[in-house]
C-alpha atoms as a PDB file:
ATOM      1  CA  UNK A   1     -79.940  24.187 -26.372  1.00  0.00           C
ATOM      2  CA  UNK A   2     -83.341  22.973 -26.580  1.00  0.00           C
ATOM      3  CA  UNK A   3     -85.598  20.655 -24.741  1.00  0.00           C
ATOM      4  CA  UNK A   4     -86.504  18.242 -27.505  1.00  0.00           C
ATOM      5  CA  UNK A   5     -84.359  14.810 -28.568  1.00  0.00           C
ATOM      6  CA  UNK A   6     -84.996  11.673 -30.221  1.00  0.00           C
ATOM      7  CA  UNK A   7     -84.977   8.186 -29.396  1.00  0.00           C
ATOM      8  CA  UNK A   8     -82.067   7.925 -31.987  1.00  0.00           C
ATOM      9  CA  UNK A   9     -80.418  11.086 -29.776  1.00  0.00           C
ATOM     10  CA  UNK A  10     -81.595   9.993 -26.620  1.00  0.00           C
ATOM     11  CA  UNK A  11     -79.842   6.435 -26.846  1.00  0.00           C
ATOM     12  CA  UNK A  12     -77.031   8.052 -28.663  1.00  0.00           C
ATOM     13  CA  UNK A  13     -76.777  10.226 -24.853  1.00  0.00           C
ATOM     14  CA  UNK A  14     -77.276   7.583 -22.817  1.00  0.00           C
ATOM     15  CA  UNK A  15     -74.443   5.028 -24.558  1.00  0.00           C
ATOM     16  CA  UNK A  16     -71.582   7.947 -24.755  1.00  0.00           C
ATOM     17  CA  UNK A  17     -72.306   8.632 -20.979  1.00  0.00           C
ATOM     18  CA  UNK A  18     -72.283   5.358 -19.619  1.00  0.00           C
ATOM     19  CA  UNK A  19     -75.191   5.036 -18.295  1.00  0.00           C
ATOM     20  CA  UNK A  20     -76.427   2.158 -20.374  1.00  0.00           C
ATOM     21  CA  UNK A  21     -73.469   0.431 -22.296  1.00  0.00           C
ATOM     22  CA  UNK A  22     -75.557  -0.839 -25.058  1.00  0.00           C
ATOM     23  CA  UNK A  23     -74.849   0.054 -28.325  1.00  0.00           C
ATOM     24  CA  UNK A  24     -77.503   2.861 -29.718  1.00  0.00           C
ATOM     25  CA  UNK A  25     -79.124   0.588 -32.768  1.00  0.00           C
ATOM     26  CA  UNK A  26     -79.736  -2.169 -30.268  1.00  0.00           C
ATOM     27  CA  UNK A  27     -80.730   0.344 -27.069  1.00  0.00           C
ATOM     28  CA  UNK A  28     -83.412   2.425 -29.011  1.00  0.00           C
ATOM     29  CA  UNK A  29     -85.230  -0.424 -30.273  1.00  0.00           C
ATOM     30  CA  UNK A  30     -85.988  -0.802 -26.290  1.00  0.00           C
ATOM     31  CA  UNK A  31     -86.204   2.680 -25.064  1.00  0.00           C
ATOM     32  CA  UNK A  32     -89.993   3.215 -26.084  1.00  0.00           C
ATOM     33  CA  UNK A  33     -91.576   0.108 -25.324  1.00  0.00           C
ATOM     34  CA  UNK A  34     -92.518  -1.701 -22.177  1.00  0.00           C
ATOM     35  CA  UNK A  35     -88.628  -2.355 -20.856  1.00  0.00           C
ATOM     36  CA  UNK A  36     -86.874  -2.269 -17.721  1.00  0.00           C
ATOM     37  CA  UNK A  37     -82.806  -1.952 -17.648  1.00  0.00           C
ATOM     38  CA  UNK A  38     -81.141  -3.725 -14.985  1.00  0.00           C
ATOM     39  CA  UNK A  39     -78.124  -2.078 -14.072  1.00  0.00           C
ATOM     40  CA  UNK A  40     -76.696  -5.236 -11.683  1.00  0.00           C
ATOM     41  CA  UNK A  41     -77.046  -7.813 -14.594  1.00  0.00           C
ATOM     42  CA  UNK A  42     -76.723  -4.827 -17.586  1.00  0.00           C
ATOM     43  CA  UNK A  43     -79.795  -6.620 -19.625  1.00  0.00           C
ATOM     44  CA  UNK A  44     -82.814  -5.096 -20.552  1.00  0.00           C
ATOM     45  CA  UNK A  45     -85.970  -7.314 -19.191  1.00  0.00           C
ATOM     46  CA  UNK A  46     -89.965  -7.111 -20.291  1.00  0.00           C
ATOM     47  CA  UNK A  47     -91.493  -4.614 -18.123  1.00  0.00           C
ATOM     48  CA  UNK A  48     -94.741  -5.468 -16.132  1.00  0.00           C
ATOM     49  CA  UNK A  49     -97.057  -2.917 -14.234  1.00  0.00           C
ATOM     50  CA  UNK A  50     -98.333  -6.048 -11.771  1.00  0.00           C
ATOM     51  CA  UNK A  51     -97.380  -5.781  -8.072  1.00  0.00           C
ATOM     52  CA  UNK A  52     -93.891  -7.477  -8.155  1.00  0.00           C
ATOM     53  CA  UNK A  53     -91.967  -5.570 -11.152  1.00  0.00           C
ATOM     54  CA  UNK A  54     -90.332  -2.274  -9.311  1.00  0.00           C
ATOM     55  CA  UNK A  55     -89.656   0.366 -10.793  1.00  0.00           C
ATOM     56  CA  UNK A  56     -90.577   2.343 -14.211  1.00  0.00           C
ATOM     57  CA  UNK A  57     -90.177   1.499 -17.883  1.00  0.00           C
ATOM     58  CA  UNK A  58     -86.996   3.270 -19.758  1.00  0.00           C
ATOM     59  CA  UNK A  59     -88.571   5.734 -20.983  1.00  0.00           C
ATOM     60  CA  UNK A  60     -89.779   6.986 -18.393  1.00  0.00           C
ATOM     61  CA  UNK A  61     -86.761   6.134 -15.982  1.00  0.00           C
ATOM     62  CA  UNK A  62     -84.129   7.874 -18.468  1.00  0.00           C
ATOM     63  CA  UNK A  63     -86.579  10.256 -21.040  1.00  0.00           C
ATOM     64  CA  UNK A  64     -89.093  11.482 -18.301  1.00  0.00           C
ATOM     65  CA  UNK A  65     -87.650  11.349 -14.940  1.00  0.00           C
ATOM     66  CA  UNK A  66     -84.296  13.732 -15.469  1.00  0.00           C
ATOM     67  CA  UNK A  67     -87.042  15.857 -17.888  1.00  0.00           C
ATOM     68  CA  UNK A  68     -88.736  16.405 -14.493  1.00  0.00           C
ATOM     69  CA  UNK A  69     -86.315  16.829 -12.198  1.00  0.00           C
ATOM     70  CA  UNK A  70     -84.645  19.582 -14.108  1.00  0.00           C
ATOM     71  CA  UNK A  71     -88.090  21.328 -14.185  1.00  0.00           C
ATOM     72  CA  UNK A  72     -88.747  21.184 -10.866  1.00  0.00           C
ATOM     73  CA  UNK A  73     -85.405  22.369  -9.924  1.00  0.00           C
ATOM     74  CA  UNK A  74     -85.734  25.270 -12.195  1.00  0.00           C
ATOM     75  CA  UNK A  75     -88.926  25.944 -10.806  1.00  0.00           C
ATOM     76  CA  UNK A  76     -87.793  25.473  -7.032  1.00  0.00           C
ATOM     77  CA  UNK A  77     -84.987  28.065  -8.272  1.00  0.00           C
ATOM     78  CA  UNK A  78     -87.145  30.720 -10.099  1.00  0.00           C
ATOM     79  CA  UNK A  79     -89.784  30.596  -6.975  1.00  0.00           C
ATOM     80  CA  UNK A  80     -86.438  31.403  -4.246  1.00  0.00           C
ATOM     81  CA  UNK A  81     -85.462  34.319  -6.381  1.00  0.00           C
ATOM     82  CA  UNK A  82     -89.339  35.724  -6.541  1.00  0.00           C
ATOM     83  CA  UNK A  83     -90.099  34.811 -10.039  1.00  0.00           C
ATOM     84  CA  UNK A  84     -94.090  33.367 -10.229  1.00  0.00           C
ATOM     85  CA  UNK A  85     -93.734  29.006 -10.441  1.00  0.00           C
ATOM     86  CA  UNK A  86     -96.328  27.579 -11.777  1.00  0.00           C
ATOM     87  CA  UNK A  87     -95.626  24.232 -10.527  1.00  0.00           C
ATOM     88  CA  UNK A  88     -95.753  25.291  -6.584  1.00  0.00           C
ATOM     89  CA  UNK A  89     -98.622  27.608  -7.420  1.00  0.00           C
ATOM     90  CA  UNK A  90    -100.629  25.359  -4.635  1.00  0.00           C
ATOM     91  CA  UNK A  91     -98.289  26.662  -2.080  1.00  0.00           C
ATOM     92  CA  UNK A  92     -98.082  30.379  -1.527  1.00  0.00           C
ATOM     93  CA  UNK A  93     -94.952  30.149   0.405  1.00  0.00           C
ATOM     94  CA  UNK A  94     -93.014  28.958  -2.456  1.00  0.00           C
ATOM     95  CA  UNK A  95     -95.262  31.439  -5.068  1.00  0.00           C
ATOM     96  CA  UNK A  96     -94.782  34.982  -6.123  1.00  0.00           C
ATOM     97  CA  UNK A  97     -92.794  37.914  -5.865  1.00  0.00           C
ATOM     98  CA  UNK A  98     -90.844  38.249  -3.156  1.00  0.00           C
ATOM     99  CA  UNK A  99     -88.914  41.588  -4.097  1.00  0.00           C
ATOM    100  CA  UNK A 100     -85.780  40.127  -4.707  1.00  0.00           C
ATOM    101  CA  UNK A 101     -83.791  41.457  -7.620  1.00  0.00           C
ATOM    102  CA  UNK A 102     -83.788  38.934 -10.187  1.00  0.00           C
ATOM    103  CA  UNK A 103     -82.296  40.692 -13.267  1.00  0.00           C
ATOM    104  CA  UNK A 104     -78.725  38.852 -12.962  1.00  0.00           C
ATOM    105  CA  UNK A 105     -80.140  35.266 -11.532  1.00  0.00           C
ATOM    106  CA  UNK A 106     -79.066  32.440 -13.632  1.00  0.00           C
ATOM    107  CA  UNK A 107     -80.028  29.275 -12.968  1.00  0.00           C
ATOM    108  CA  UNK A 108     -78.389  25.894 -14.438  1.00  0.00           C
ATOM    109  CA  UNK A 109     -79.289  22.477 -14.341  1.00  0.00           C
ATOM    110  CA  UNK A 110     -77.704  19.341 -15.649  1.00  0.00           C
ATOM    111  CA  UNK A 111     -78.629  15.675 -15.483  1.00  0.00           C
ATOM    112  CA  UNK A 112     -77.262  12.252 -16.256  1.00  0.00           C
ATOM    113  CA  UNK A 113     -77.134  11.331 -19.943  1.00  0.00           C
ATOM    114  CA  UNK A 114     -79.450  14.375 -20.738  1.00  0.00           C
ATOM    115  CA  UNK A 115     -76.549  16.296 -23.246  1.00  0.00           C
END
């Protein structure tokens, strides 16, 4: 597996599991623009950076967000089995070697929508 996808792929992912039951032609012309997906009405509104829109565009909400998440957790992981994290460099606690043996660690991650 790899870490790269398409907006074709990506709304392809996100119609098969459900998490946005739009069709994939319709859905992609949405997912890279300035959006927002309701889930309680299922329609996809303009999306406004003022004060009173909550929340983050679709790309970022279904592209960006589970892309994160499964990099922090993998760095969260490789840091508690004494691998070096660059993402918690800042904090020593969670940085370094810790002597651990790490030659049969795995560590798996899955997300929503992200297959």
């Amino acid at each position: 597996r790899s870490w790269g996808f398409t907006i074709p792929t990506l709304a392809r992912s996100l119609f098969k599991s459900k998490t946005i039951p739009m069709k994939p032609p319709l859905l992609r012309q949405y997912l890279f623009g300035d959006f927002k997906y309701n889930t309680e009405t299922g329609k996809v509104l303009k999306w406004k950076q003022s004060g009173n829109s909550s929340g983050e565009p679709m790309f970022a909400e279904y592209a960006l967000a589970p892309l994160w998440e499964i990099y922090e957790g993998v760095s969260q992981a490789a840091a508690s089995v004494g691998l070096k994290s660059e993402l918690f460099a800042h904090n020593s606690a969670q940085n370094g070697n810790t002597g651990k043996k790490t030659e049969n660690s795995k560590i798996l991650a899955s997300t929503s929508g992200m297959d």
